[in-house]
N, C-alpha and C. Protein backbone atom coordinates (compact mmCIF):
# COMPACT_ATOMS: atom_id res chain seq x y z
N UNK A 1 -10.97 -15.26 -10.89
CA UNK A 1 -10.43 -15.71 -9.62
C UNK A 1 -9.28 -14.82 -9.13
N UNK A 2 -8.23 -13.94 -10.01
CA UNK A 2 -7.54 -13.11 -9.46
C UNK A 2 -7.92 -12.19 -8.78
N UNK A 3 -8.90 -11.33 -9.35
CA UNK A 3 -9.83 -10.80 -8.52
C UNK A 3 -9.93 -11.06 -7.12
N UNK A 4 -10.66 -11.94 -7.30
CA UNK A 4 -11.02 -12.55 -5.53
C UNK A 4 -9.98 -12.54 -4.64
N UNK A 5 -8.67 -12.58 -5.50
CA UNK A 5 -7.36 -13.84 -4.29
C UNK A 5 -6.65 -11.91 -3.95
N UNK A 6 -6.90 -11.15 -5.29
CA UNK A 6 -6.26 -9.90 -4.77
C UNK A 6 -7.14 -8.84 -3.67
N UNK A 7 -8.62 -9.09 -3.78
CA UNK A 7 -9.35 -8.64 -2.88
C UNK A 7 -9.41 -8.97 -1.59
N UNK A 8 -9.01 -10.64 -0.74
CA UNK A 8 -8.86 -11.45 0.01
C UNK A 8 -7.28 -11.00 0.43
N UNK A 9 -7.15 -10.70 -0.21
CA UNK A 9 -5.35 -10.02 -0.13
C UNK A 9 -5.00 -8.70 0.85
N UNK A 10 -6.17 -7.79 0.19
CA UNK A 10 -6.24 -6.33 0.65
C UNK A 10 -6.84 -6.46 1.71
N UNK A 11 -7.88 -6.95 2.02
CA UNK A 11 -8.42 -7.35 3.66
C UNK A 11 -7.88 -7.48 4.92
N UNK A 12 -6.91 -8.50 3.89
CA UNK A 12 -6.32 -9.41 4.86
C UNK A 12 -5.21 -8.06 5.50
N UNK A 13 -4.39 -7.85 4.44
CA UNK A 13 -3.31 -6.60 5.19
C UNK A 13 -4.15 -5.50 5.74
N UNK A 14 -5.27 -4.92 5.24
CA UNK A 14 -6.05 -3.89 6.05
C UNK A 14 -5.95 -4.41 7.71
N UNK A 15 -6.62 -5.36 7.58
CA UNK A 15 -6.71 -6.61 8.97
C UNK A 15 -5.64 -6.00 9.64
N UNK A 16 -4.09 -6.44 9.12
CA UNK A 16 -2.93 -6.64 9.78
C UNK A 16 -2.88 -5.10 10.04
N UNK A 17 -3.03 -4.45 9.50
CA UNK A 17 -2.57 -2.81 9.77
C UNK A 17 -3.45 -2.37 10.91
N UNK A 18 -4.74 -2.64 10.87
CA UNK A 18 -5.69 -1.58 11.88
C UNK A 18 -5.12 -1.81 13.56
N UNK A 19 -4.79 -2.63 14.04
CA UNK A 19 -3.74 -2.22 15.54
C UNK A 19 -2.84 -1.03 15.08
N UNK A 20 -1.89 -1.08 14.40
CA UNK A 20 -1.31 -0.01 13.49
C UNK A 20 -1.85 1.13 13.73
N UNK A 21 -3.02 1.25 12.99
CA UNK A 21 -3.89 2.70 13.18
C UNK A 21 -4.61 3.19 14.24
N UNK A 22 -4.50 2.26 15.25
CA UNK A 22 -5.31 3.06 16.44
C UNK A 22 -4.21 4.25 17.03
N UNK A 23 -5.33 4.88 17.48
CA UNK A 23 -4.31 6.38 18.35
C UNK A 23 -3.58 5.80 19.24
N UNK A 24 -4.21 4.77 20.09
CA UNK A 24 -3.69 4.66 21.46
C UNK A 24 -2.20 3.52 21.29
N UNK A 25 -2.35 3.11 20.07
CA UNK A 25 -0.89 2.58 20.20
C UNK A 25 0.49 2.86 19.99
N UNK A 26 1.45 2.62 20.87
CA UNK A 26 2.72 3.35 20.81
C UNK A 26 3.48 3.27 19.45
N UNK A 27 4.47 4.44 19.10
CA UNK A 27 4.96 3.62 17.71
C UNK A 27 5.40 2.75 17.82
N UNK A 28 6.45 2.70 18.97
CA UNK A 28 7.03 1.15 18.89
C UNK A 28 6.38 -0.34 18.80
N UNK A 29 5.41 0.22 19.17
CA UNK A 29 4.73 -0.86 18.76
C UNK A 29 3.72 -1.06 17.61
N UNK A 30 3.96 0.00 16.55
CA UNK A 30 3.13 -0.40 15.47
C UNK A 30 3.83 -0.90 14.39
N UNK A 31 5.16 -0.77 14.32
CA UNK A 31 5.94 -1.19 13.13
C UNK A 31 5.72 -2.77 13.40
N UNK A 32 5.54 -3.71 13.97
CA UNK A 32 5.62 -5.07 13.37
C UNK A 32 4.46 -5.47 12.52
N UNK A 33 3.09 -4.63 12.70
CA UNK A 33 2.10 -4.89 12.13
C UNK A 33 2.16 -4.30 10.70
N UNK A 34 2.89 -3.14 10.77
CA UNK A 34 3.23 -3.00 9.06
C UNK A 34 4.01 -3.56 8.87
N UNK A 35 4.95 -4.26 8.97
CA UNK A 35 6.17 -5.67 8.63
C UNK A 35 5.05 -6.92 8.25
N UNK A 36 4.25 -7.13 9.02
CA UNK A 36 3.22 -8.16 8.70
C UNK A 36 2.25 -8.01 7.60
N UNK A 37 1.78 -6.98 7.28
CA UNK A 37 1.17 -6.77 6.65
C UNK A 37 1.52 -6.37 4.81
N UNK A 38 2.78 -5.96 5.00
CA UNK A 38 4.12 -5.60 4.00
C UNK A 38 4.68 -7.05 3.79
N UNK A 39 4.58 -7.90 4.05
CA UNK A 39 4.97 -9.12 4.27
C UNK A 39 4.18 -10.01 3.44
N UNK A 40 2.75 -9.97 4.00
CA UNK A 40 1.50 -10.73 3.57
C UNK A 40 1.13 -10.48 1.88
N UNK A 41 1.45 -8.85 2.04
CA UNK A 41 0.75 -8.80 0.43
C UNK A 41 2.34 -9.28 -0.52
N UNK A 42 3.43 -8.93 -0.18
CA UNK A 42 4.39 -9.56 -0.89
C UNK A 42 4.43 -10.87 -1.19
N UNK A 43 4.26 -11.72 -0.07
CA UNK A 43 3.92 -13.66 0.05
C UNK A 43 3.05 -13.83 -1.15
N UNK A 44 1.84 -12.55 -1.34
CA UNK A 44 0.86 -12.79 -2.36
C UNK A 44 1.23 -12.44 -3.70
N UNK A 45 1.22 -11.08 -3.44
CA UNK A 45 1.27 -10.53 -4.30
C UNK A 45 2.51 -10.38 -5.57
N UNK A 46 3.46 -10.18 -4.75
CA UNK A 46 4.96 -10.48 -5.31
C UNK A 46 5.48 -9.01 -5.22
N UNK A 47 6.52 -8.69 -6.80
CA UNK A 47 6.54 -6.98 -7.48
C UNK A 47 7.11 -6.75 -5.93
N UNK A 48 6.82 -5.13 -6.32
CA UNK A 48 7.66 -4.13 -5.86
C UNK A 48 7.06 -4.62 -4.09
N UNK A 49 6.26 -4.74 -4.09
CA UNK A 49 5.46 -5.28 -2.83
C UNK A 49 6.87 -6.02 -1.89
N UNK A 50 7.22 -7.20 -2.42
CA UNK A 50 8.08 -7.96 -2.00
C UNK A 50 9.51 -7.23 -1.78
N UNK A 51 10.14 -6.08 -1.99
CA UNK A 51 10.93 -4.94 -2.09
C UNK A 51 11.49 -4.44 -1.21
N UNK A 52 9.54 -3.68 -1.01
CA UNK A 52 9.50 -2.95 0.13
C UNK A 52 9.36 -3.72 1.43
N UNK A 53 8.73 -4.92 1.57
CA UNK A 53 9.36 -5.86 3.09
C UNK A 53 10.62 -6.17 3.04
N UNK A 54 11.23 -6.43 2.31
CA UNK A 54 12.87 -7.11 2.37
C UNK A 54 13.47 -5.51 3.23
N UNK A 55 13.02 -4.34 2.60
CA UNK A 55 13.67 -3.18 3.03
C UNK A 55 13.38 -2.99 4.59
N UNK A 56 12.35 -2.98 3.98
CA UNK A 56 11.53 -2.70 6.40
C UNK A 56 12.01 -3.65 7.29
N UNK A 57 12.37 -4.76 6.76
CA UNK A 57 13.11 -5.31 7.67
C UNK A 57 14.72 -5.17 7.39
């Protein structure tokens, strides 16, 4: 079952990132979706994960 909850995990932030990765979006407007997504796998995941959101924000 860890498996699953860490695979359901990676999706999920892929998810949050791809606005992020399009060309056409400004930077300013891509940093909240890596805050969200830096966010999500920390909520999950924990570790250094949880670190690096406390920092980005």
């Amino acid at each position: 079952m860890p498996l699953l909850h860490t695979v359901g995990v990676s999706v999920g932030c892929v998810l949050a990132l791809a606005p992020a990765l399009l060309p056409s979006v400004r930077p300013t407007r891509r940093w909240p979706h890596v805050v969200m997504a830096l966010g999500m796998a920390a909520g999950h995941l924990g570790g250094l994960l949880a670190f690096m959101a406390a920092l980005s924000l």
